[in-house]
C-alpha atoms as a PDB file:
ATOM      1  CA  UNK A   1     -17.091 -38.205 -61.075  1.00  0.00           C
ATOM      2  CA  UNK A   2     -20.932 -36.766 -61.344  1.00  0.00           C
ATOM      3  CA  UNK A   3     -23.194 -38.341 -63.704  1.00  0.00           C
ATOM      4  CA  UNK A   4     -22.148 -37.687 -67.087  1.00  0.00           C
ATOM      5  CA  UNK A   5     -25.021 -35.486 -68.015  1.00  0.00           C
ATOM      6  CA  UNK A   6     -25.453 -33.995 -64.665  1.00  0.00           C
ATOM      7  CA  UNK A   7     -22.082 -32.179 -64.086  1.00  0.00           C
ATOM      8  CA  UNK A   8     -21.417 -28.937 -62.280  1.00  0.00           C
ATOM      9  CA  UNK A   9     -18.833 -26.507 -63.485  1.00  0.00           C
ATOM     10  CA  UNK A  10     -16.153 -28.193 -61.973  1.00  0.00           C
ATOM     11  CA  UNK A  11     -16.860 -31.922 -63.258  1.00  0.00           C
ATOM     12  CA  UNK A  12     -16.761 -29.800 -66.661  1.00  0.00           C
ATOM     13  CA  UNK A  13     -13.299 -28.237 -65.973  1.00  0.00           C
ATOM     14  CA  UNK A  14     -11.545 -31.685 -64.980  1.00  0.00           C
ATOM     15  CA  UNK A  15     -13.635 -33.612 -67.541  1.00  0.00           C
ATOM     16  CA  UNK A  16     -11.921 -30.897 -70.485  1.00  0.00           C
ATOM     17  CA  UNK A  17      -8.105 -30.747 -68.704  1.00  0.00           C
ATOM     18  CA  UNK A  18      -8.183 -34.520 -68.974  1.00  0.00           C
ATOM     19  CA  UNK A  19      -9.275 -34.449 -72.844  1.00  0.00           C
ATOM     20  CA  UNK A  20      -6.913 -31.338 -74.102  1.00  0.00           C
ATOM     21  CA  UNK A  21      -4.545 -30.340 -71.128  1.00  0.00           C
ATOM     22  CA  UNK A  22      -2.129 -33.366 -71.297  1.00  0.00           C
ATOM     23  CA  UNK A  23      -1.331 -32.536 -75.157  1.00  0.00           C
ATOM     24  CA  UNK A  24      -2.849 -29.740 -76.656  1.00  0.00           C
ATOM     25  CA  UNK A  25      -3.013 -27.659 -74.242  1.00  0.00           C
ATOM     26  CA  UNK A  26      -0.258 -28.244 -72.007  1.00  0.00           C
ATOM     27  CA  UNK A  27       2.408 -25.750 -73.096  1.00  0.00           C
ATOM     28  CA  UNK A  28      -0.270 -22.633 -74.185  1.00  0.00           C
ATOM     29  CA  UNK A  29      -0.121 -19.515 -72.115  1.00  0.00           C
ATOM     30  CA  UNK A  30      -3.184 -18.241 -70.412  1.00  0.00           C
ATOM     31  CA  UNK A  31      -3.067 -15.529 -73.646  1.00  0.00           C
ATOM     32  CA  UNK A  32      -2.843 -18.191 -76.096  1.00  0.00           C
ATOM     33  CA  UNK A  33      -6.241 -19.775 -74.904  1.00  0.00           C
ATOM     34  CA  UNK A  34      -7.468 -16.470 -74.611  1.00  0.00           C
ATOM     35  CA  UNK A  35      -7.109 -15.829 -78.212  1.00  0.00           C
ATOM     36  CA  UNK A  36      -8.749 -19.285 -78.802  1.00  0.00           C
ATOM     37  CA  UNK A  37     -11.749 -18.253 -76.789  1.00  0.00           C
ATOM     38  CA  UNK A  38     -11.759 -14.809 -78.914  1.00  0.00           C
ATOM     39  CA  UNK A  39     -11.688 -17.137 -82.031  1.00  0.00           C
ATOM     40  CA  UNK A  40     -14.365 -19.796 -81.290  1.00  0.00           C
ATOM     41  CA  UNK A  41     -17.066 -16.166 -80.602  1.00  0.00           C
ATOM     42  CA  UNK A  42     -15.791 -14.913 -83.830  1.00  0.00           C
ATOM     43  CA  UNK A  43     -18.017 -16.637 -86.153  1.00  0.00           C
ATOM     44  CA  UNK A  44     -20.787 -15.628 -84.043  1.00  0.00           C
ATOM     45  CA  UNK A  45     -20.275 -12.284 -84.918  1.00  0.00           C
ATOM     46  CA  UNK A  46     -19.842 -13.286 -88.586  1.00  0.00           C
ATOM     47  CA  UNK A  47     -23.534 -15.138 -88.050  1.00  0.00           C
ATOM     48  CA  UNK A  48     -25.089 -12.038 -86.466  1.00  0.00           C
ATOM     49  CA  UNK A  49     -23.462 -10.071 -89.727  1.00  0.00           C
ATOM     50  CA  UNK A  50     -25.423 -12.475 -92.201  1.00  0.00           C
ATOM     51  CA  UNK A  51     -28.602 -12.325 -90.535  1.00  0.00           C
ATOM     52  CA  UNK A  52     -27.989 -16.000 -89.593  1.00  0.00           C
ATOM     53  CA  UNK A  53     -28.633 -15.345 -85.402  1.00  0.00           C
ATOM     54  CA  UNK A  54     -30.159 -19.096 -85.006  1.00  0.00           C
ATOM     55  CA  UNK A  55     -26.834 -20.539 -86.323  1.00  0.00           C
ATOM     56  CA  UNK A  56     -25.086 -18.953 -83.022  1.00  0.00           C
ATOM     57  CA  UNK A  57     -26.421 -21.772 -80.705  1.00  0.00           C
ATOM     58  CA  UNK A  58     -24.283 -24.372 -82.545  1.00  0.00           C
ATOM     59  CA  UNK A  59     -21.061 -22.256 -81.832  1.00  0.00           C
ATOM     60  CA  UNK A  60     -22.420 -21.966 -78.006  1.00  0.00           C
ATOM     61  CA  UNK A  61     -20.504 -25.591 -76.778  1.00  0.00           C
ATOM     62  CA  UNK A  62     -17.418 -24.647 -78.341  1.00  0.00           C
ATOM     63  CA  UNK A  63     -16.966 -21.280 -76.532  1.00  0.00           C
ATOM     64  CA  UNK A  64     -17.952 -22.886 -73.123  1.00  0.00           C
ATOM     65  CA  UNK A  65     -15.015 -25.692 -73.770  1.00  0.00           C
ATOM     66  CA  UNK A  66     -12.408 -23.270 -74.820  1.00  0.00           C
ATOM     67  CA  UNK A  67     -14.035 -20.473 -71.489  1.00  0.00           C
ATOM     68  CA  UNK A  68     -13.340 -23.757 -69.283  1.00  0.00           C
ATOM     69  CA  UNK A  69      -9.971 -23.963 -71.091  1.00  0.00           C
ATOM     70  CA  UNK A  70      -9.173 -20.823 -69.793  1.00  0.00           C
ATOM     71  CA  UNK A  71     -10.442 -21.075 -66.654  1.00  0.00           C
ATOM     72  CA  UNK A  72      -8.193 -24.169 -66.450  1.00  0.00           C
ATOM     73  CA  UNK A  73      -5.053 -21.880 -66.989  1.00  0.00           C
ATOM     74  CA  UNK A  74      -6.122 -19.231 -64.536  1.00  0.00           C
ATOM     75  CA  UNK A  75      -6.953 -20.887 -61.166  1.00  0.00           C
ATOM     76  CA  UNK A  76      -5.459 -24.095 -59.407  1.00  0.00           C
ATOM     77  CA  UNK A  77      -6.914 -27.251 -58.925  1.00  0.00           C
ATOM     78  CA  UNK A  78      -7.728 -27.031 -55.663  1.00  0.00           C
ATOM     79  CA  UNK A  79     -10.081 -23.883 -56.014  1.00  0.00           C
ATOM     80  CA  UNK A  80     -13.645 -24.795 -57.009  1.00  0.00           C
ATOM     81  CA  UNK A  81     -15.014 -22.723 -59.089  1.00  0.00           C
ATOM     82  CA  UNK A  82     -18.307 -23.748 -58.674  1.00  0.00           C
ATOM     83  CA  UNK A  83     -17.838 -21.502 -55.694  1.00  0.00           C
ATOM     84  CA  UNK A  84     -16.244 -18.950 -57.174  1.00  0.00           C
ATOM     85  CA  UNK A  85     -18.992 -18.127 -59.328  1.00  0.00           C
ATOM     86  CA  UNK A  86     -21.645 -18.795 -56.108  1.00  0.00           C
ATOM     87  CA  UNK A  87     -19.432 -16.338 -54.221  1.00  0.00           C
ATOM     88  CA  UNK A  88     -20.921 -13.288 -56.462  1.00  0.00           C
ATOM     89  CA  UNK A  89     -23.916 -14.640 -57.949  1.00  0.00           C
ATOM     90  CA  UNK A  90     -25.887 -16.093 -54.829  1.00  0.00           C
ATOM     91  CA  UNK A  91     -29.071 -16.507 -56.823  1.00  0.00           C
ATOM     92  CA  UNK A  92     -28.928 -12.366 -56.880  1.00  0.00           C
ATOM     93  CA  UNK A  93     -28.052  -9.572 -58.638  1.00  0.00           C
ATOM     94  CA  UNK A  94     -24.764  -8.601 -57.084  1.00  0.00           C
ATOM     95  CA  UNK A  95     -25.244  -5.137 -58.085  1.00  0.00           C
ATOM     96  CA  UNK A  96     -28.648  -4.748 -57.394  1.00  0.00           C
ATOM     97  CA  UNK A  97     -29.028  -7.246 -54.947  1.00  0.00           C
ATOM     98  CA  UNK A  98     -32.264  -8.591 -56.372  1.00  0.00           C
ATOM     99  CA  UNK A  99     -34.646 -10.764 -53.893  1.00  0.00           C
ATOM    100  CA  UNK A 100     -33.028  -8.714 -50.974  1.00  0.00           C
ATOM    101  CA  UNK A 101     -36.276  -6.994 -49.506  1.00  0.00           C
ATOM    102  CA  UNK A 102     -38.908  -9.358 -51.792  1.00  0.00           C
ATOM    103  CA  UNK A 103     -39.084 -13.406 -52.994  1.00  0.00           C
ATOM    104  CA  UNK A 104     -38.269 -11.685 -56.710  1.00  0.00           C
ATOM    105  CA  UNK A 105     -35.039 -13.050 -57.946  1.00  0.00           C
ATOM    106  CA  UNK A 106     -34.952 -10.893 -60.981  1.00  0.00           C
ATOM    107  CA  UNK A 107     -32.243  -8.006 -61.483  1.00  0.00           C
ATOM    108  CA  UNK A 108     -33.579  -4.331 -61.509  1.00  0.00           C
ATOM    109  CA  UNK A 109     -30.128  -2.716 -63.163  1.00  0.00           C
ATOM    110  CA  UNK A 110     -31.464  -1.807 -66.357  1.00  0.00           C
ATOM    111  CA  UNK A 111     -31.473   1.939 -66.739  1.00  0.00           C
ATOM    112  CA  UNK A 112     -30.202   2.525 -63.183  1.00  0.00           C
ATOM    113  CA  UNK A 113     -26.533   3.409 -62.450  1.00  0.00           C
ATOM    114  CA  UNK A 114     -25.091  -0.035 -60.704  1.00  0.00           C
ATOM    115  CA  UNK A 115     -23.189   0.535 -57.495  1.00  0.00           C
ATOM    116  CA  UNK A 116     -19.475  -0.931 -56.759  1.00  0.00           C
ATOM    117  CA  UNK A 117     -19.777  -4.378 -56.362  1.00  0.00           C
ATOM    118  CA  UNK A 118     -17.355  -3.625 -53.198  1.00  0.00           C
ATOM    119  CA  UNK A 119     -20.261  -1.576 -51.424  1.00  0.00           C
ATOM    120  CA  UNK A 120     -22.567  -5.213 -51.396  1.00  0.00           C
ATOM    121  CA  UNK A 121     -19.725  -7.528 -50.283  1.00  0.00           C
ATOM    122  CA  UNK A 122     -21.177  -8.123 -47.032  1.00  0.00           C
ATOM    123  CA  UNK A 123     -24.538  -8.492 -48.399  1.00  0.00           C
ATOM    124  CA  UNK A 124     -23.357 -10.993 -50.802  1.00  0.00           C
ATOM    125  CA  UNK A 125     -21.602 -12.880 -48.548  1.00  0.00           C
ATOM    126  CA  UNK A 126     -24.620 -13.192 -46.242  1.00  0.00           C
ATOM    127  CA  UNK A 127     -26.697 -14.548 -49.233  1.00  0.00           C
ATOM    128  CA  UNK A 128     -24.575 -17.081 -50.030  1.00  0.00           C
ATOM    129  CA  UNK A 129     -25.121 -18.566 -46.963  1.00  0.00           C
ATOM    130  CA  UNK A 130     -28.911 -17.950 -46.798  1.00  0.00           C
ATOM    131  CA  UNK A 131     -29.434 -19.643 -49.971  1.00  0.00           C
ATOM    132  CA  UNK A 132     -26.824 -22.393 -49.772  1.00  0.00           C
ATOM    133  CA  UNK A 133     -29.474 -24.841 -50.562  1.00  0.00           C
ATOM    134  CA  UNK A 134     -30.101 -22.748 -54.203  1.00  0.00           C
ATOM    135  CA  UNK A 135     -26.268 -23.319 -54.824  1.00  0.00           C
ATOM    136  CA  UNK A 136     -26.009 -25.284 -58.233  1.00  0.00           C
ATOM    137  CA  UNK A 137     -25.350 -28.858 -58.352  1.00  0.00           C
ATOM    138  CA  UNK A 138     -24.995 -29.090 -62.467  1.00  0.00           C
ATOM    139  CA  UNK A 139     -25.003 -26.995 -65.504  1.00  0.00           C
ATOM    140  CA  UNK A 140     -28.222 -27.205 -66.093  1.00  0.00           C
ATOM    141  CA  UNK A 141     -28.919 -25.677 -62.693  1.00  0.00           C
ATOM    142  CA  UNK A 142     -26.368 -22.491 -63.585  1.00  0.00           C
ATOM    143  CA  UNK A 143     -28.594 -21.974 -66.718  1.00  0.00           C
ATOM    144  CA  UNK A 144     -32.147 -22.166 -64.826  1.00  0.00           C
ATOM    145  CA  UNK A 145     -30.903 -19.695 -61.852  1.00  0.00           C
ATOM    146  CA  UNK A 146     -29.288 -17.356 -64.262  1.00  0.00           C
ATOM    147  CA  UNK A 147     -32.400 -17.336 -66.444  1.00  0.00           C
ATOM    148  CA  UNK A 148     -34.330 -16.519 -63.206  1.00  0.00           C
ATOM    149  CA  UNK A 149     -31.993 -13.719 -62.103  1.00  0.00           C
ATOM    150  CA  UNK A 150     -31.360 -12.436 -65.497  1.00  0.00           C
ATOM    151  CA  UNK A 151     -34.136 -13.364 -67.921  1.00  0.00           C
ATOM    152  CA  UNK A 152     -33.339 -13.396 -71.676  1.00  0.00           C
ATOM    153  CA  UNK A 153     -35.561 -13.306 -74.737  1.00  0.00           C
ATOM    154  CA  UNK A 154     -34.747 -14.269 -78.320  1.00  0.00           C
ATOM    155  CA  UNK A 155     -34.264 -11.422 -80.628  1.00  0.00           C
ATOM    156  CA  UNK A 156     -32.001  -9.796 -82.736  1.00  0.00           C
ATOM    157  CA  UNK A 157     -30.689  -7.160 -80.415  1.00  0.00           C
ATOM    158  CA  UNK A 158     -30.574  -9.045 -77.705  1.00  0.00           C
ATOM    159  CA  UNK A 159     -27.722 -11.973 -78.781  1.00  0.00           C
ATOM    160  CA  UNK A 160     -26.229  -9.017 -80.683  1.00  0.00           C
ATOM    161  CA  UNK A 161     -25.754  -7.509 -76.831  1.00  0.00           C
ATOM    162  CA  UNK A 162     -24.462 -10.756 -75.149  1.00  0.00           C
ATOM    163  CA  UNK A 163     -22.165 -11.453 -77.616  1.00  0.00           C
ATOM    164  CA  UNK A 164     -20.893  -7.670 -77.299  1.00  0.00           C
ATOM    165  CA  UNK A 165     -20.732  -8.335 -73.468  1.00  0.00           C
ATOM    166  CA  UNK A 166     -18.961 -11.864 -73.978  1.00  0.00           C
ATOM    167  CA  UNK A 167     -16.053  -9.698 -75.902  1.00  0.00           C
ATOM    168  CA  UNK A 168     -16.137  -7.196 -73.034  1.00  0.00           C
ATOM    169  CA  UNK A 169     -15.798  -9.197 -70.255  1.00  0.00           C
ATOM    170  CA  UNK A 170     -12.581 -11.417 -72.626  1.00  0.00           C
ATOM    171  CA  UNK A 171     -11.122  -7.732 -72.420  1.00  0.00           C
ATOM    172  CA  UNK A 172     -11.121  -6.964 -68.720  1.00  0.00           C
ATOM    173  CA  UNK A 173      -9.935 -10.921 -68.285  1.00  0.00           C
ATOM    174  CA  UNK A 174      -6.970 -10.016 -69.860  1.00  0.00           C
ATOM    175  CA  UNK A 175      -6.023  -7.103 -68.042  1.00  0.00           C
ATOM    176  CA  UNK A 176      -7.542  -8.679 -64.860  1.00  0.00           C
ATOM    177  CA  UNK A 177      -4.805 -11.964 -65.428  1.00  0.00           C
ATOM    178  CA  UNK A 178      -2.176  -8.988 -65.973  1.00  0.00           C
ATOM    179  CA  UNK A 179      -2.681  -8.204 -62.521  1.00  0.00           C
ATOM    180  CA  UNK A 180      -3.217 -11.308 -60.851  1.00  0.00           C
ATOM    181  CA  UNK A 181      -0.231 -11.043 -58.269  1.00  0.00           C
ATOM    182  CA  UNK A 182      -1.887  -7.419 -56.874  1.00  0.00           C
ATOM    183  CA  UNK A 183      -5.726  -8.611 -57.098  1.00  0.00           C
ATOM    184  CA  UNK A 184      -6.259 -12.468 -57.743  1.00  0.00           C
ATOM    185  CA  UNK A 185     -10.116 -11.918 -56.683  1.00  0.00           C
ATOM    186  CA  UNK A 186     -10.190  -9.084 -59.484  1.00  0.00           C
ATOM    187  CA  UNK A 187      -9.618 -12.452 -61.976  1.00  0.00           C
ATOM    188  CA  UNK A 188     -11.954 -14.573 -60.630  1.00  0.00           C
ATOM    189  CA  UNK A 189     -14.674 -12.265 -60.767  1.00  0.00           C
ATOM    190  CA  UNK A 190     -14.150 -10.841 -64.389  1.00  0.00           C
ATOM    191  CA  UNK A 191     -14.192 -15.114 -65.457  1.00  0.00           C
ATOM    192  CA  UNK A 192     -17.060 -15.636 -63.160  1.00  0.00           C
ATOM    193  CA  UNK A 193     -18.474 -12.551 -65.493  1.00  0.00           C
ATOM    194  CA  UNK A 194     -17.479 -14.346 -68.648  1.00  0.00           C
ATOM    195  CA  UNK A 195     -19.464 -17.553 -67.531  1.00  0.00           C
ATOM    196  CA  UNK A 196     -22.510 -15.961 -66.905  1.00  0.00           C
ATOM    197  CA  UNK A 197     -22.823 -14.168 -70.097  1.00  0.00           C
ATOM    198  CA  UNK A 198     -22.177 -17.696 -72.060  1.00  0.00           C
ATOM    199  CA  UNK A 199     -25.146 -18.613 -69.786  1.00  0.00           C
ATOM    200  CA  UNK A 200     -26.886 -15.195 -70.934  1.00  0.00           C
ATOM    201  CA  UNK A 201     -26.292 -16.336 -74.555  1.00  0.00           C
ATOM    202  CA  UNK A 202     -27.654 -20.042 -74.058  1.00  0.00           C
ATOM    203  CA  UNK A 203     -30.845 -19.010 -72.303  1.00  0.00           C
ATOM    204  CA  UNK A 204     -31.631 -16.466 -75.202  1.00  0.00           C
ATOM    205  CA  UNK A 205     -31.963 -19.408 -77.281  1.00  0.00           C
ATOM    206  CA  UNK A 206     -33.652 -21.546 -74.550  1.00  0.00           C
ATOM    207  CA  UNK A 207     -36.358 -18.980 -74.815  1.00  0.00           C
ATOM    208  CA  UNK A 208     -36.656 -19.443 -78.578  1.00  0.00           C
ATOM    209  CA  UNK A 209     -35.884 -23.201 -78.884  1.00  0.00           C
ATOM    210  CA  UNK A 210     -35.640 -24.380 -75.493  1.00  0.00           C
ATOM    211  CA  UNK A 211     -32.012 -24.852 -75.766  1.00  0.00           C
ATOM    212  CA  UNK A 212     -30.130 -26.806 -73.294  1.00  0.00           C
ATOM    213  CA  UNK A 213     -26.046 -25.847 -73.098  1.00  0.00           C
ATOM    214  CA  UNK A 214     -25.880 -29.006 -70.696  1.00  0.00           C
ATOM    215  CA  UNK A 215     -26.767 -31.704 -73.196  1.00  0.00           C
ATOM    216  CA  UNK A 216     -25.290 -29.500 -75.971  1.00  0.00           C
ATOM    217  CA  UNK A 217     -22.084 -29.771 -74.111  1.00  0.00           C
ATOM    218  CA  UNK A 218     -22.527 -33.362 -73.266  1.00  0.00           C
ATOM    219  CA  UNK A 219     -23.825 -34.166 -77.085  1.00  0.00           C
ATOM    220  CA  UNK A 220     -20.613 -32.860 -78.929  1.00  0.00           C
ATOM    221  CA  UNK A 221     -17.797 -34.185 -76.611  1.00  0.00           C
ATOM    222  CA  UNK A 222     -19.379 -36.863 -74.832  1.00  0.00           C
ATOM    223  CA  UNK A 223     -16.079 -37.068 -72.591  1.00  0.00           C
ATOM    224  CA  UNK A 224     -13.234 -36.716 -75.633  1.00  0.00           C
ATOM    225  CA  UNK A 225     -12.356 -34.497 -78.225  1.00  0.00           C
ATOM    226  CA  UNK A 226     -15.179 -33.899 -80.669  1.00  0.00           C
ATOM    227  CA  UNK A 227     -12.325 -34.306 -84.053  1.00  0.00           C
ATOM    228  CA  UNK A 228     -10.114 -37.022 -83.251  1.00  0.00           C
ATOM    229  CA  UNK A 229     -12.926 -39.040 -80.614  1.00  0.00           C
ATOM    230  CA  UNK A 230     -10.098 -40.008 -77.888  1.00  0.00           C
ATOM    231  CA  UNK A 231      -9.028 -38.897 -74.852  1.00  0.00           C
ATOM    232  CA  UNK A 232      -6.544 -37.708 -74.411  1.00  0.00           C
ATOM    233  CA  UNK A 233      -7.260 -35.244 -77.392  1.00  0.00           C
ATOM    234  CA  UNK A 234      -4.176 -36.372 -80.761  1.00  0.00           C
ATOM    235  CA  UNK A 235      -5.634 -34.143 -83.274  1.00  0.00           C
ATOM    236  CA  UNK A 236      -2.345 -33.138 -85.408  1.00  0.00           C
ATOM    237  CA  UNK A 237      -4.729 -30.844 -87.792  1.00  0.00           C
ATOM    238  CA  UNK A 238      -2.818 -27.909 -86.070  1.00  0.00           C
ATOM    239  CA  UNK A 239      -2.275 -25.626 -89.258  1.00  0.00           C
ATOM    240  CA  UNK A 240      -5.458 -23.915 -90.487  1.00  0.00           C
ATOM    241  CA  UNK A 241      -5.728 -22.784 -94.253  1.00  0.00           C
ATOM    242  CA  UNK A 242      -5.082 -19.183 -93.932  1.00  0.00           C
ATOM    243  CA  UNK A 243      -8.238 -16.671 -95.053  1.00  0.00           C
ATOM    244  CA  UNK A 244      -5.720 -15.203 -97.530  1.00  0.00           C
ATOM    245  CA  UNK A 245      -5.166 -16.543-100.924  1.00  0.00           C
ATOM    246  CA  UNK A 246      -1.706 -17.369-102.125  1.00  0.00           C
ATOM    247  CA  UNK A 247      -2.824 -13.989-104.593  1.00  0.00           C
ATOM    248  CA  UNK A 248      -3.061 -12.278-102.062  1.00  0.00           C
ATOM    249  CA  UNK A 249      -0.361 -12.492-100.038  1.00  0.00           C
ATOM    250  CA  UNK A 250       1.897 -12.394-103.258  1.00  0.00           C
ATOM    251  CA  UNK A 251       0.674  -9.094-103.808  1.00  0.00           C
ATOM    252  CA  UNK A 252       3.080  -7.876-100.458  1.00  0.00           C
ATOM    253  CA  UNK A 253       6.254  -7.735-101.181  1.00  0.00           C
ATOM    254  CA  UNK A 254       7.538  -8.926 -97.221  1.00  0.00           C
ATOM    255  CA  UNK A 255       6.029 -12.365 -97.875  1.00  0.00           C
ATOM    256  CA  UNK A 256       7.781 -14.800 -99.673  1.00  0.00           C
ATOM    257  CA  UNK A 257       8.054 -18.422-100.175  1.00  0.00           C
ATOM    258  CA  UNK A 258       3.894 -19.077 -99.998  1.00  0.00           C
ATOM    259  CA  UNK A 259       4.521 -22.650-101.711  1.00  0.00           C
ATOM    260  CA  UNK A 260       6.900 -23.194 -99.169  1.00  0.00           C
ATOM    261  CA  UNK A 261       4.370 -22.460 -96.186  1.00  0.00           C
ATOM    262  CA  UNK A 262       1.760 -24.702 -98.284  1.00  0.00           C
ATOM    263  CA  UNK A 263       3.569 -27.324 -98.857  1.00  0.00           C
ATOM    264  CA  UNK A 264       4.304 -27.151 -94.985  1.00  0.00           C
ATOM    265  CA  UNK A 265       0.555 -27.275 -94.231  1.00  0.00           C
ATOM    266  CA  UNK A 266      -0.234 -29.778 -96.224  1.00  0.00           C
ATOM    267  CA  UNK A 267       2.007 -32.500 -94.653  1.00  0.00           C
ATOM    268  CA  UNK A 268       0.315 -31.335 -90.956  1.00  0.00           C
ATOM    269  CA  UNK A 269      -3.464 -31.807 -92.519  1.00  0.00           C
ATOM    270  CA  UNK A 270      -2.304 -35.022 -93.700  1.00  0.00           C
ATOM    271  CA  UNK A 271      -0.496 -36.521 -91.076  1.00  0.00           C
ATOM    272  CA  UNK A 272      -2.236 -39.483 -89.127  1.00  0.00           C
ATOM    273  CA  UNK A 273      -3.090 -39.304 -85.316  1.00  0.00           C
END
């Protein structure tokens, strides 16, 4: 395998099947993880609701381990999708095709209508090949070429917009996995999508703080789960204390037996891995 700290999406995706896919992950649907992914950007839009925007970049690992999750349900091993991702995003806009007629990487969409990405496929094609030696070799890399394509600054409305994309782009996964056996390219693209809008939200804060995603990444797992510290991952914490109160859900009269479902709980958050 690649350096530890230099990894390219790929290293990433076998690094994170070998810490969660032999137990935790092994018998979730492609949905399931899905809804994980939904929940790790949740409290991001909790942050953005308390004015807390800077607290975001802690939450930023997390979603790209549970986005590789995913992309470890979707595709099989012996795609990379390292390439996928260069496939559409050459070091260009694919939409715009950015750097096409000058040396100027950056994408012109805003405030112009963006064509179907089918009318550049050609085009796209042809860059990846021109630029082969611009391909990504690490994380790092994905960050600095998607920062050059698509610059980001810090503000407000700006992580309040990526984060809104991120949810977006989760959305037309779905339906895009729904119709894998008709379009498997339509998948690929919508997670290649997903990726670069993580990267969107990482170099926001790498204008404001100089954040790195790579070493974030690399900081909180460091090769095994971040809870338990092994790998494979043997968390048993699997049961979550629900938001409700035991009040609360007393007050309905379909639920019943609330001690019971505590007591339940409580043996899982004590159990021993």
């Amino acid at each position: 395998m690649a350096d530890k700290v230099s990894q390219n999406i790929d290293n990433y995706i076998i690094m994170f099947r070998d810490i969660y896919e032999p137990v935790q992950n092994l018998e979730n649907s492609f949905h399931q993880i899905l809804a994980k992914l939904v929940e790790s950007l949740t409290p991001c839009a909790q942050l953005i609701t308390k004015n807390k925007i800077e607290d975001i970049k802690i939450r930023i690992p997390v979603i790209f381990a549970w986005f590789i999750a995913l992309v470890n349900k979707s595709i099989i091993k012996e795609i990379s999708f390292n390439e996928i991702v260069w496939s559409k995003y050459p070091y260009i806009c694919p939409y715009c095709l950015s750097g096409e007629n000058t040396n100027n990487s950056v994408c012109i969409c805003n405030g112009m209508t963006k064509v179907k990405l089918r009318e550049n496929l050609e085009k796209i094609k042809n860059f990846s090949i021109e630029n082969a030696k611009l391909k990504p070799k690490t994380l790092k890399d994905w960050q600095t070429l998607f920062g050059n394509v698509y610059p980001k600054k810090f503000s407000e409305s700006e992580i309040k917009a990526i984060v809104l994309h991120i949810y977006e782009e989760i959305g037309e996964t779905s339906e895009a996995y729904r119709l894998k056996y008709y379009n498997k390219a339509y998948l690929f693209n919508e997670l290649s999508d997903i990726f670069t809008w993580i990267i969107a939200l990482a170099n926001a804060f790498e204008d404001e703080c100089g954040y790195d995603l790579q070493a974030s990444v690399r900081s909180k797992y460091q090769d095994k789960c971040h809870i338990c510290k092994l790998k494979p991952c043997k968390c048993t914490k699997l049961i979550k204390e629900p938001r409700l109160t035991s009040e609360d859900w007393n007050s309905h009269d379909d639920i019943e037996n609330w001690s019971t479902y505590q007591e339940l709980a409580l043996k899982f958050h004590k159990k021993k891995i």
